[in-house]
Protein backbone atom coordinates (compact mmCIF):
# COMPACT_ATOMS: atom_id res chain seq x y z
CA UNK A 1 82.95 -18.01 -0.40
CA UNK A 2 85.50 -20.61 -1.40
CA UNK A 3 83.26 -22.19 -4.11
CA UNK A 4 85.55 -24.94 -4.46
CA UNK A 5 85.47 -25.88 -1.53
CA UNK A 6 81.71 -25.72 -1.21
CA UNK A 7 81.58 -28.25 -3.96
CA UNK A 8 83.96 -30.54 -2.46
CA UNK A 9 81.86 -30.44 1.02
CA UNK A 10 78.91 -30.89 -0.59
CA UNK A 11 79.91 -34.16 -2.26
CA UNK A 12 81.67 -35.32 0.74
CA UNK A 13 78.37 -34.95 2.95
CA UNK A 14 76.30 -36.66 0.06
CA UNK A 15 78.21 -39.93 0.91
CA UNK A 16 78.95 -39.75 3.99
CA UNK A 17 75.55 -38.27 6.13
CA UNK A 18 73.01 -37.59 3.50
CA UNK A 19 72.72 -40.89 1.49
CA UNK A 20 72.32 -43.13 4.99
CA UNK A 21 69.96 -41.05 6.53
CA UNK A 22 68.03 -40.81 3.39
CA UNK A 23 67.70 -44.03 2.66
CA UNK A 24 66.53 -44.75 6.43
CA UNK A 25 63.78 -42.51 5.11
CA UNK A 26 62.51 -44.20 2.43
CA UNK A 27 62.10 -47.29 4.60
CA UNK A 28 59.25 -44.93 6.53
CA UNK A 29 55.49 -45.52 4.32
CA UNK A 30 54.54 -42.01 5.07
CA UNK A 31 51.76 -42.43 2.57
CA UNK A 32 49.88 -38.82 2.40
CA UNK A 33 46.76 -38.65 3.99
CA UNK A 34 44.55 -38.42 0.93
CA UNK A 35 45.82 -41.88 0.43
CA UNK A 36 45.79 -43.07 3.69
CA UNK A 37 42.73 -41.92 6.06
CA UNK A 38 44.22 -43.35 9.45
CA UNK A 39 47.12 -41.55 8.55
CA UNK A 40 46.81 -40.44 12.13
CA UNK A 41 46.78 -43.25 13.92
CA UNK A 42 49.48 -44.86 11.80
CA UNK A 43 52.07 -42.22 12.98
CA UNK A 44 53.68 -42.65 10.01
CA UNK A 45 54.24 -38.77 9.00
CA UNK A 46 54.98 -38.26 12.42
CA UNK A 47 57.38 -40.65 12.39
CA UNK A 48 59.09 -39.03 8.91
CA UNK A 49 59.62 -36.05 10.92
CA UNK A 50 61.12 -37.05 13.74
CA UNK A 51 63.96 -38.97 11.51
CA UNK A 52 64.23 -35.61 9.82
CA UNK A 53 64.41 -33.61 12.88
CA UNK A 54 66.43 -36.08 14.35
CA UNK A 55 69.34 -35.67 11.35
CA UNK A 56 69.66 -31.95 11.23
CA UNK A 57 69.67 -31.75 15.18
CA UNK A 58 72.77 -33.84 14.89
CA UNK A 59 74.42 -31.32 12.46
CA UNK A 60 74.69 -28.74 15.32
CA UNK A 61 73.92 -25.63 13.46
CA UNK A 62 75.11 -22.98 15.80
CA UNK A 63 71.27 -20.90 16.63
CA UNK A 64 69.04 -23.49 14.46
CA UNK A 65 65.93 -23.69 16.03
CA UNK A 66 63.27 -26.67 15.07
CA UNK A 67 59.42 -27.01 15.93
CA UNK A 68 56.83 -29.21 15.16
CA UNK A 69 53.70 -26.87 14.87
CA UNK A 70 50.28 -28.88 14.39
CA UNK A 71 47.65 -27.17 14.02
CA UNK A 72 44.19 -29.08 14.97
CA UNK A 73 42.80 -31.56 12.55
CA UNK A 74 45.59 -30.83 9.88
CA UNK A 75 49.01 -32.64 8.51
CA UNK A 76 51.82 -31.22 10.78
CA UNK A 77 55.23 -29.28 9.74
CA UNK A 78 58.72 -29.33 10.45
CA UNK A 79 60.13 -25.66 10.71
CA UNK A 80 63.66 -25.48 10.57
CA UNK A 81 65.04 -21.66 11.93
CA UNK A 82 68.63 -21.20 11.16
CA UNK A 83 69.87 -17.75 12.13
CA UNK A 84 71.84 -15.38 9.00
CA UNK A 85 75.83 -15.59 9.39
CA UNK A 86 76.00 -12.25 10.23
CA UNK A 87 75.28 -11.10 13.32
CA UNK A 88 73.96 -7.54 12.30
CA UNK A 89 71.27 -9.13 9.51
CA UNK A 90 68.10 -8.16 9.20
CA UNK A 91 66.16 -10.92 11.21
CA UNK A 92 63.18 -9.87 9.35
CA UNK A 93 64.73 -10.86 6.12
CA UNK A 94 63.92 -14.67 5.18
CA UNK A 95 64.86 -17.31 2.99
CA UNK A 96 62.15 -20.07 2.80
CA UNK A 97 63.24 -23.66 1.57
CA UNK A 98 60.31 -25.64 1.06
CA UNK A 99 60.47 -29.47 0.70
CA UNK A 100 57.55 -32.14 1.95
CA UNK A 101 57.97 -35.42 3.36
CA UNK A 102 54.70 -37.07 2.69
CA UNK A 103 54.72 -39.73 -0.25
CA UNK A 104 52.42 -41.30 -3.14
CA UNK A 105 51.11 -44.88 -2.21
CA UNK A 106 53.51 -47.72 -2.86
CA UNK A 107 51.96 -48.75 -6.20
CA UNK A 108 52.38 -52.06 -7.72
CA UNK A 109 54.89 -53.49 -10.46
CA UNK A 110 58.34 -52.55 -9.06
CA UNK A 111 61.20 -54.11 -10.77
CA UNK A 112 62.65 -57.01 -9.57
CA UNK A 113 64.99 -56.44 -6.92
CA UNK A 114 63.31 -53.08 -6.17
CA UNK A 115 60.73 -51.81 -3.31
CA UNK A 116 59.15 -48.81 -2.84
CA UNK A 117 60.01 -49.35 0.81
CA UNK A 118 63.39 -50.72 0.66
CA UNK A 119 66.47 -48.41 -0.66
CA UNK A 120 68.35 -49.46 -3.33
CA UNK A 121 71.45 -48.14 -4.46
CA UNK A 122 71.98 -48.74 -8.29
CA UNK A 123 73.85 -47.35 -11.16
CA UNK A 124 74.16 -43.86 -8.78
CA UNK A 125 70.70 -43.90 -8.12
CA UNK A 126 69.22 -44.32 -4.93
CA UNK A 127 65.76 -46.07 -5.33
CA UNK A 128 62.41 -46.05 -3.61
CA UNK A 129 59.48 -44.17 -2.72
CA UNK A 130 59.66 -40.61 -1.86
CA UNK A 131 63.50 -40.67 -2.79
CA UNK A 132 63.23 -37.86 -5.44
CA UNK A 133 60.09 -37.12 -4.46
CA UNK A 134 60.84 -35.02 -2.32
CA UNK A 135 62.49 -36.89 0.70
CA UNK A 136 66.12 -35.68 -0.38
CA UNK A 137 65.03 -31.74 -0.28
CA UNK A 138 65.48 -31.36 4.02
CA UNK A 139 69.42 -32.79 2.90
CA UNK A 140 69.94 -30.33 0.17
CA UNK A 141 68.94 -27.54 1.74
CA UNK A 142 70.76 -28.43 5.11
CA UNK A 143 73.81 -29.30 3.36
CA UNK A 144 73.66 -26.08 1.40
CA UNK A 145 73.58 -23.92 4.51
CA UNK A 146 76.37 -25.89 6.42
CA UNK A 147 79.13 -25.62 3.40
CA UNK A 148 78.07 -21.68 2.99
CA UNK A 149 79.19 -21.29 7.16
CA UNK A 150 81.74 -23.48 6.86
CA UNK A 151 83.97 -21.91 3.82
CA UNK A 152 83.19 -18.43 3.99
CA UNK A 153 79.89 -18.36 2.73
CA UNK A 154 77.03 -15.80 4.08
CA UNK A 155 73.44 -16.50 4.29
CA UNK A 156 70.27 -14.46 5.50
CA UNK A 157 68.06 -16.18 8.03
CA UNK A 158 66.88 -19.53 6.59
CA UNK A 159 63.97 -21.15 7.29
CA UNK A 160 63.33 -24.47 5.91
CA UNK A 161 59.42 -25.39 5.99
CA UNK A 162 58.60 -29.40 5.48
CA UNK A 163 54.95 -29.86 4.96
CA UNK A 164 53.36 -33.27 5.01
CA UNK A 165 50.46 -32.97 3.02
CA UNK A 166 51.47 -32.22 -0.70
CA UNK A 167 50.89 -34.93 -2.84
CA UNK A 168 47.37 -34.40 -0.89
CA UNK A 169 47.53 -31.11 -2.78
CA UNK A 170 48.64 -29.06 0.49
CA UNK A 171 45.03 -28.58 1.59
CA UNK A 172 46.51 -27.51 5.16
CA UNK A 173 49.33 -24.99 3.49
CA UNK A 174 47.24 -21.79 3.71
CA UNK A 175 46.46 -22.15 7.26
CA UNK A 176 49.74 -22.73 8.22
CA UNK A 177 51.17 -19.97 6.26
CA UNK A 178 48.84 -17.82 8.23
CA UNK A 179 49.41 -19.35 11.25
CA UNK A 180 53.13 -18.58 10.79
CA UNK A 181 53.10 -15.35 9.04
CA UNK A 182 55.00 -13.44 11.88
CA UNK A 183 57.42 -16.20 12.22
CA UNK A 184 58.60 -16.27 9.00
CA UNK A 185 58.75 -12.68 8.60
CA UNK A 186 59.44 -10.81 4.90
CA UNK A 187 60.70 -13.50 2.41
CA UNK A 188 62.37 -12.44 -0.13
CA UNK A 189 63.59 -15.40 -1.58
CA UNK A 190 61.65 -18.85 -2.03
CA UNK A 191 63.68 -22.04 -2.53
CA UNK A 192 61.76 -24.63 -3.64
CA UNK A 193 63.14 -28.34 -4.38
CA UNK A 194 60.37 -30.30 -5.65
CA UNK A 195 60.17 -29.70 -8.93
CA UNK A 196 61.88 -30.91 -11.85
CA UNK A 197 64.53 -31.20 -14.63
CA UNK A 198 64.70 -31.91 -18.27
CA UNK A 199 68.42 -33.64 -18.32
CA UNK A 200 71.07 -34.25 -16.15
CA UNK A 201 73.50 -31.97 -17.70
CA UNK A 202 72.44 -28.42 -16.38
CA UNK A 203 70.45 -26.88 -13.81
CA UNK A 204 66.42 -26.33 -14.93
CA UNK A 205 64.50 -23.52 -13.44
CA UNK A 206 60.95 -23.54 -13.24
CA UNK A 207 59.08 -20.67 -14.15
CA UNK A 208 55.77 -21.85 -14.25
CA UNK A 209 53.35 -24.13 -13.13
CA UNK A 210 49.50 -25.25 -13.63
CA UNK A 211 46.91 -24.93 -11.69
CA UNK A 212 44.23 -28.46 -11.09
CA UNK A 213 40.79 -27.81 -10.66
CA UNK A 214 38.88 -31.23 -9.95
CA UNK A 215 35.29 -32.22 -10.22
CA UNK A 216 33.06 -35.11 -9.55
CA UNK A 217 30.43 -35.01 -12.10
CA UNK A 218 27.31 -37.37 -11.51
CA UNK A 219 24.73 -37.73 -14.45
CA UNK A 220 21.50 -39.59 -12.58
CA UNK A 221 18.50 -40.78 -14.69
CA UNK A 222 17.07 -43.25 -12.81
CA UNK A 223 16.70 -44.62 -8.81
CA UNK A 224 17.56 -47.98 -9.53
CA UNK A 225 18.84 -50.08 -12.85
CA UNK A 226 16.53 -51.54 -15.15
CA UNK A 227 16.73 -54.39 -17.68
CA UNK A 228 18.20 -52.56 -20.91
CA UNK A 229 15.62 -54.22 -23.24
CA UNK A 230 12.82 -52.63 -21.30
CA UNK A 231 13.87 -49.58 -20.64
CA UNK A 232 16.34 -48.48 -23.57
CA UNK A 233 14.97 -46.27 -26.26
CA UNK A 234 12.62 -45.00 -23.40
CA UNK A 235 14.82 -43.78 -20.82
CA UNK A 236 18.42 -42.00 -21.93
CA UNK A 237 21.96 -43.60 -21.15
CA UNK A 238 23.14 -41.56 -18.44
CA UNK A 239 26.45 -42.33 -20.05
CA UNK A 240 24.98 -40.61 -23.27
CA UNK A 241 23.93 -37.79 -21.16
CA UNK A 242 27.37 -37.05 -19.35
CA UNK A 243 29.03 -37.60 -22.89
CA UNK A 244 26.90 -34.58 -24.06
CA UNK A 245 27.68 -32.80 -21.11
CA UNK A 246 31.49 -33.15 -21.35
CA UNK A 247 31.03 -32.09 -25.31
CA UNK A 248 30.70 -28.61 -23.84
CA UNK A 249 33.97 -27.96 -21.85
CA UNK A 250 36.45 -30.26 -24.30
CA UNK A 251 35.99 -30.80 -28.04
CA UNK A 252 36.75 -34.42 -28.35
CA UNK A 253 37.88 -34.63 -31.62
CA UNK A 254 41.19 -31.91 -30.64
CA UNK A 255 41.47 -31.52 -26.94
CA UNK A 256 40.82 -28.03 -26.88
CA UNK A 257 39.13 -26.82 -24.03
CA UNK A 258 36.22 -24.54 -25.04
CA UNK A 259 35.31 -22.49 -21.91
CA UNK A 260 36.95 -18.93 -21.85
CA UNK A 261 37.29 -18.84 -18.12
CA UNK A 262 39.21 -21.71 -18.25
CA UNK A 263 42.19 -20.45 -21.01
CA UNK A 264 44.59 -17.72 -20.64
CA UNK A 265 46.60 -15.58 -22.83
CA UNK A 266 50.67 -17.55 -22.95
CA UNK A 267 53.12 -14.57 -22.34
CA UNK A 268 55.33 -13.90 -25.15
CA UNK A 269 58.66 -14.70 -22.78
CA UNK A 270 57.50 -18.38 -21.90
CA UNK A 271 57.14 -18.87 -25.37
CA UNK A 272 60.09 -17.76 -26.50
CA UNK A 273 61.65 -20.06 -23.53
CA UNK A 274 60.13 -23.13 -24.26
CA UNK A 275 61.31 -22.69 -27.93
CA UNK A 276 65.15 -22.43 -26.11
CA UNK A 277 64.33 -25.67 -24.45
CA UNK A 278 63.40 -27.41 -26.98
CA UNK A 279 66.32 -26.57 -28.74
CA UNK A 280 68.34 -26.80 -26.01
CA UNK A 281 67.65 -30.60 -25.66
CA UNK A 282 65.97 -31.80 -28.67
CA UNK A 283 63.27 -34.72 -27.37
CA UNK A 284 62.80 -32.97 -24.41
CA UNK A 285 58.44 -33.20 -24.90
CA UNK A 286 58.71 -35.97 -27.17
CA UNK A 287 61.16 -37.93 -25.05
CA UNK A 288 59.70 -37.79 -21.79
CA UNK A 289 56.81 -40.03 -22.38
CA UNK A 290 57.53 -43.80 -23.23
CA UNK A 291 55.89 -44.37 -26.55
CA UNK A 292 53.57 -47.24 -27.20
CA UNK A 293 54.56 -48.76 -31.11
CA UNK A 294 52.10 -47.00 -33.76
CA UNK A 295 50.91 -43.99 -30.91
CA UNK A 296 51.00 -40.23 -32.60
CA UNK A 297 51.52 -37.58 -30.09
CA UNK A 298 48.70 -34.29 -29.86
CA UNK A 299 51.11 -32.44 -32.05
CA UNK A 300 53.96 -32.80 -34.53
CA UNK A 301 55.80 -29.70 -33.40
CA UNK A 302 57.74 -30.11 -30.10
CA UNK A 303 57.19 -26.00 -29.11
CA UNK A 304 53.31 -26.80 -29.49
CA UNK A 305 53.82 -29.87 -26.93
CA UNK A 306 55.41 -27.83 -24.22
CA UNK A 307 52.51 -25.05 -24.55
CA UNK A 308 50.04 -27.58 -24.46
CA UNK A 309 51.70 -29.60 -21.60
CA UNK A 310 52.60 -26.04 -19.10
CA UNK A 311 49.86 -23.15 -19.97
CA UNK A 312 47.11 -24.33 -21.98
CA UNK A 313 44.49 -26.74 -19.82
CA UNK A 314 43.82 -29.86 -20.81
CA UNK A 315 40.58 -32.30 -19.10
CA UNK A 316 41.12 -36.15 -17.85
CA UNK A 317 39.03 -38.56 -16.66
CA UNK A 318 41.06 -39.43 -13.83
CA UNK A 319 38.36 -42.09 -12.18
CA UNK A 320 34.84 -43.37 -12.46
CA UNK A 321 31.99 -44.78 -10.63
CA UNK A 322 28.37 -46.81 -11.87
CA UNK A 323 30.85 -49.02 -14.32
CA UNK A 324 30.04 -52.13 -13.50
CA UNK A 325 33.65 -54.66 -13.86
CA UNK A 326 33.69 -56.67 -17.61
CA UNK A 327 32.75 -59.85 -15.82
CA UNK A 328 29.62 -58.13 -13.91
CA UNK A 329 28.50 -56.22 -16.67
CA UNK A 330 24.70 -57.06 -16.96
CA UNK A 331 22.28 -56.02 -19.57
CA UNK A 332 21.02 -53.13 -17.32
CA UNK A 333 20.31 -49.32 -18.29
CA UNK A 334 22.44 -48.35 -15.13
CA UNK A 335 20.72 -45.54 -13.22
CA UNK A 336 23.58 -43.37 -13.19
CA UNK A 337 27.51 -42.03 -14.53
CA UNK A 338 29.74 -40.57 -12.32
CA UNK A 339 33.79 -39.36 -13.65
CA UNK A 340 36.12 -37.79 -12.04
CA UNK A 341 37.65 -34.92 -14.06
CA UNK A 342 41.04 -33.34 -13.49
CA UNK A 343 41.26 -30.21 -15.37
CA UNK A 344 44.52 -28.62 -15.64
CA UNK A 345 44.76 -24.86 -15.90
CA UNK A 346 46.86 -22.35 -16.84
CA UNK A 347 49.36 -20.87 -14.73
CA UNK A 348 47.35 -17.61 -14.14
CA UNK A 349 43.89 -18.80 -14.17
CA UNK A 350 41.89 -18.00 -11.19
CA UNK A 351 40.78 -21.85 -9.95
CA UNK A 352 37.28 -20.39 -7.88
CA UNK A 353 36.40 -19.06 -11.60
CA UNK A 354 37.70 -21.97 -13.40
CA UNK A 355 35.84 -24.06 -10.97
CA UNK A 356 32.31 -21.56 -11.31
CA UNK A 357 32.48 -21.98 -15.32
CA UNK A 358 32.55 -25.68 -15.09
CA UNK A 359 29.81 -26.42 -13.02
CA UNK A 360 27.91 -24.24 -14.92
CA UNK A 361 28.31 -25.66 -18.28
CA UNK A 362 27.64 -28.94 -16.72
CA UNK A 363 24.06 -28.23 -14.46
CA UNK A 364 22.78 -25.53 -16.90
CA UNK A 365 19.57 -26.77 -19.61
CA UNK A 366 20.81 -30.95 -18.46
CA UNK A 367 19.59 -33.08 -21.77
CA UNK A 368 15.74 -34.92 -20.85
CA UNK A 369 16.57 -32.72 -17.17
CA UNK A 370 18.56 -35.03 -15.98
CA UNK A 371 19.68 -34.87 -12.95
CA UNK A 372 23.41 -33.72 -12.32
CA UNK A 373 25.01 -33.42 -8.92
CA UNK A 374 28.91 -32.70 -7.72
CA UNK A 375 30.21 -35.10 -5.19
CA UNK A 376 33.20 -33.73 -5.59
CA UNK A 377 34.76 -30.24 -6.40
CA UNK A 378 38.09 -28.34 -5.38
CA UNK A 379 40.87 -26.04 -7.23
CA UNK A 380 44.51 -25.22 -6.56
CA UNK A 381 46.22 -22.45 -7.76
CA UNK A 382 49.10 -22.41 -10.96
CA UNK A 383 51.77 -20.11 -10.24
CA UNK A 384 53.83 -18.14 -13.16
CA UNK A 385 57.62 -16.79 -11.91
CA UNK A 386 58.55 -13.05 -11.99
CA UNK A 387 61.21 -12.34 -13.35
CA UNK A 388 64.85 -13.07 -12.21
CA UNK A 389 66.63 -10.58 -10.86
CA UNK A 390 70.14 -9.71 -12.07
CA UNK A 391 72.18 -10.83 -8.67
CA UNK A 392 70.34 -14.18 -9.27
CA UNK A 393 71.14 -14.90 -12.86
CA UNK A 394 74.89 -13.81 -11.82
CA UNK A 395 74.67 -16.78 -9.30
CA UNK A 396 72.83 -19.10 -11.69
CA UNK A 397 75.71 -18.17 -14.36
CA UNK A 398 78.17 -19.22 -12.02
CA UNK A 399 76.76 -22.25 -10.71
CA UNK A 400 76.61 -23.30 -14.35
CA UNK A 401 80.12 -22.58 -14.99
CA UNK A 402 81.30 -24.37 -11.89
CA UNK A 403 79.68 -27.07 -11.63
CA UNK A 404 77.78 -28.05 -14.66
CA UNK A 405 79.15 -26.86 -17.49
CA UNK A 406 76.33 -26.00 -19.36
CA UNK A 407 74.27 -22.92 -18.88
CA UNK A 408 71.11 -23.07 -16.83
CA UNK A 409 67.67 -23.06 -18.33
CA UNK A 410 64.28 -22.55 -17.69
CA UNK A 411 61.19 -24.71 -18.55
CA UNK A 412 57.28 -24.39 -17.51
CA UNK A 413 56.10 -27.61 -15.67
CA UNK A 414 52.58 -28.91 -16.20
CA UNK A 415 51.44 -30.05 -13.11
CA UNK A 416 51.34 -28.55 -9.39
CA UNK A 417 52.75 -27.20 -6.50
CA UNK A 418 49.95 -25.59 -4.52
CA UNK A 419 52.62 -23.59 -2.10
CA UNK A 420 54.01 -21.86 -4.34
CA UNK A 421 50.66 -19.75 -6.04
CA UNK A 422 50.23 -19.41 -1.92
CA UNK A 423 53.66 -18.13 -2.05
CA UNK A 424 53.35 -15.48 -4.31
CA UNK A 425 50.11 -13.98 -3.13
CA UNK A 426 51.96 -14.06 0.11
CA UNK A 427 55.45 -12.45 -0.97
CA UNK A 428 54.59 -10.72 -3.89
CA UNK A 429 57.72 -9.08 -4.17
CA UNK A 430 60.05 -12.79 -3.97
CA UNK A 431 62.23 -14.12 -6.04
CA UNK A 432 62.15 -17.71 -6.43
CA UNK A 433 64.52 -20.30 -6.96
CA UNK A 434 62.00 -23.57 -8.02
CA UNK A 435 63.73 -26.27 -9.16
CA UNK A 436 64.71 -29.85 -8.35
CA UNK A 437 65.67 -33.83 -9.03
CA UNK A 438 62.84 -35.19 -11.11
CA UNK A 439 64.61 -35.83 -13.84
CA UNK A 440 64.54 -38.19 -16.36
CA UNK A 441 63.62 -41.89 -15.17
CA UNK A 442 62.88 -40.46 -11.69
CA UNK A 443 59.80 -41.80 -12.28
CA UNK A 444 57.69 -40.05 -9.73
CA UNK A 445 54.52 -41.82 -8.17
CA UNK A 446 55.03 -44.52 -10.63
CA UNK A 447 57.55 -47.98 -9.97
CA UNK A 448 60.64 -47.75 -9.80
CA UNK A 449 60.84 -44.21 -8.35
CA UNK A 450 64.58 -43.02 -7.83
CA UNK A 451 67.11 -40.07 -7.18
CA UNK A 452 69.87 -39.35 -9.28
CA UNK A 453 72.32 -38.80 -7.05
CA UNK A 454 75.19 -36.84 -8.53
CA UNK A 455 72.75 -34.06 -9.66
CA UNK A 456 71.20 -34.12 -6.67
CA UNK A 457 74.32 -32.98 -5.22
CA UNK A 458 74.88 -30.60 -8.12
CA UNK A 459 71.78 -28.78 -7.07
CA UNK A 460 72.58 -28.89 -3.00
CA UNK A 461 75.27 -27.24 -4.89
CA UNK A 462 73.28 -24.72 -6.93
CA UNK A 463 71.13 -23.65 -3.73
CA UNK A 464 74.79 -22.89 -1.71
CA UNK A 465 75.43 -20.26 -5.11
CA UNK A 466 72.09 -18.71 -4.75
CA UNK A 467 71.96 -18.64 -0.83
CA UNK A 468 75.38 -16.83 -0.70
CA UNK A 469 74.56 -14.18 -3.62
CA UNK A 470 71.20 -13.72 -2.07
CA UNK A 471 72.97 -13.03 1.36
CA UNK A 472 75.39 -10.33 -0.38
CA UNK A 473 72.91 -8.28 -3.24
């Protein structure tokens, strides 16, 4: 493969195909449906794929094959089919690229001159929602595949998979993957683009990632409110009573979360890589979250962060019901509490246990016997990477060589990509290739969401390496 000539096309098609389709992209709300229940009738995923579709069709891969497969009742997907370069491959032998096309909601507080709906091209960034996240993946991968065929590049048969339901936490990903089991045939190497990166200078693998287990925790001690004089002292807060409760899974006073089921051992290799992060780019934990003036982070030591942050769990409140607003807030022993809790869990904790421990430190011997109910309750698995194998780090070296000029590194991400723990179960023996845009001030599901645009062509890039040396171990 004429490498420098790879680089050259892949910068070329940034600017001249990639960049206006993707911004026509952005302009589509395809808000994911656990945002947005008429997603259906809005058509507005629908319509995300058909630009999508639409693009690569006009590339005129010789063989690439495209289907929309719905299944009933779930989030459709764009497969994308594109044949190996050489004619005697095995067809059996896949390379899955995995991107998604659904998007966080709009949110308010965009700076001015910016819209999560409108594109924006500033200071080599390419702004609005779902830009980074993960609209530009279909391009990358595309690209990658088309300057591999045309400067003498080989590739095994690629099949890019575009889900629409991921920031919904890919609820519909398992069916599918059954659905299309025979379809996609043996994968042996995953390609994943939505992930992230801890500077611009290098390329960032990802070799781990947590798993979310989420529960709606309702504390009832009463049918109906009563005036707090009256009943205070007599009947217990149920506020008091979920407080209790949450004492038993989290110690307040360090974070630590106290249920075994819920921890997990950190191997010895991703601690010894998140110590050559950290040195790597000093700040990199610190950094990453804007400081508010007097704030003190968990920890003083920046290795500690990054543990905490990718493989030990941690518990939020991530929403709340029975608060009444400041301005309606009555002298009233409400009859109830209800939080939301996010727990985030290690990379190889099982989420169905995770999930059994909590609601049983919750229910079990309930202060005064409360009562204590689950309105809500579901789990996604974390995923940890096996290890690289040694025609990958050869590609990776080069890539790094070529084209960035620093050497590639590794880093454990704390939140979640549901597909890929589904991934691995599936194709135990893969290697994987996760990686991505989010870099800093990509800000993802936040304002001002954007996609740095030279290192998103960097990575295009990066995947054309790995495709090729994949194609030839």
């Amino acid at each position: 493969m004429d490498r420098s000539a790879v680089r050259t096309a892949v910068e070329q098609a940034w600017q001249d195909s990639v960049l206006p389709s993707l911004s026509e992209l952005v302009r589509i709300p395809a808000v994911s449906p656990a945002y947005d229940a008429g997603w259906v009738a809005a058509g507005q995923l629908d319509a995300a794929i058909e630009h999508v579709r639409d693009w690569i069709t006009a590339r005129g891969i010789p063989g690439a094959k495209l289907d929309v497969v719905r299944l009933p009742e779930r989030t459709p997907v764009l497969l994308v089919d594109v044949p190996a370069t050489a004619p005697d491959a095995d067809e059996q032998d896949t390379v899955l690229l995995y991107g998604h096309l659904d998007k966080q909601p709009p949110v308010g507080g965009w700076s001015e001159g910016l819209d999560p709906w409108t594109p924006v091209v500033r200071d080599g960034r390419l702004y609005g929602r779902g830009s980074v996240d993960d609209g530009y993946a279909p391009y990358a991968a595309i690209t990658a595949i088309e300057s591999i065929r045309a400067h003498g590049g080989a590739h095994a048969r690629c099949v890019l998979l575009l889900e629409t339901g991921e920031e919904s936490g890919s609820p519909d990903m398992s069916a599918y993957l059954e659905h299309l089991a025979d379809r996609l045939g043996s994968v042996s190497l995953v390609v994943c683009l939505d992930s992230g990166a801890a500077d611009y200078e290098r390329l960032w693998l990802t070799t781990s990632l947590r798993g979310d287990v989420r529960v709606g925790v309702q504390v009832r001690v009463l049918d109906g409110g009563q005036h707090s004089g009256t009943a205070s002292g007599i009947v217990p807060s149920s506020f008091r009573v979920l407080r209790s409760l949450l004492d038993r899974i989290e110690d307040s006073a360090t974070g630590e979360v106290l249920l075994p089921e819920l921890n997990a051992e950190i191997p010895a290799n991703r601690v010894e890589q998140a110590r050559a992060a950290v040195a790597a780019v000093p700040g990199l934990i610190r950094d990453s979250i804007p400081a508010r003036e007097g704030m003190r982070w968990v920890s003083e030591d920046e290795v500690e962060l990054a543990l905490n942050n990718t493989w030990r769990p941690t518990v939020s409140v991530i929403g709340a019901e029975g608060l009444p607003s400041l301005p309606d807030a009555g002298n009233v022993l409400r009859p109830s509490t209800t939080v939301a809790l996010s727990v985030r869990t290690p990379p190889t904790t099982d989420p169905e246990v995770a999930l059994a421990a909590l609601r049983e430190a919750l229910s079990a011997d309930v202060p005064y016997g409360a009562e204590v109910t689950f309105p809500l309750s579901d789990g996604a698995a974390g995923w940890n990477a096996p290890d690289t194998e040694p025609w990958l780090e050869s590609a990776l070296d080069a890539v790094s060589e070529d084209v960035f000029g620093e050497r590639w590194a590794t880093m454990g991400l704390g939140g979640s990509i549901p597909l890929m723990g589904l991934l691995q179960g599936a194709y135990p023996d893969a290697q994987f290739v996760v990686t991505g845009a989010l870099g800093p001030g990509s800000n993802a599901h936040v304002p001002d969401e954007s996609l740095h645009l030279e290192f998103a062509a960097k990575i295009t890039t990066a995947i054309a390496y790995a495709l090729d040396a994949h194609a030839r171990r």
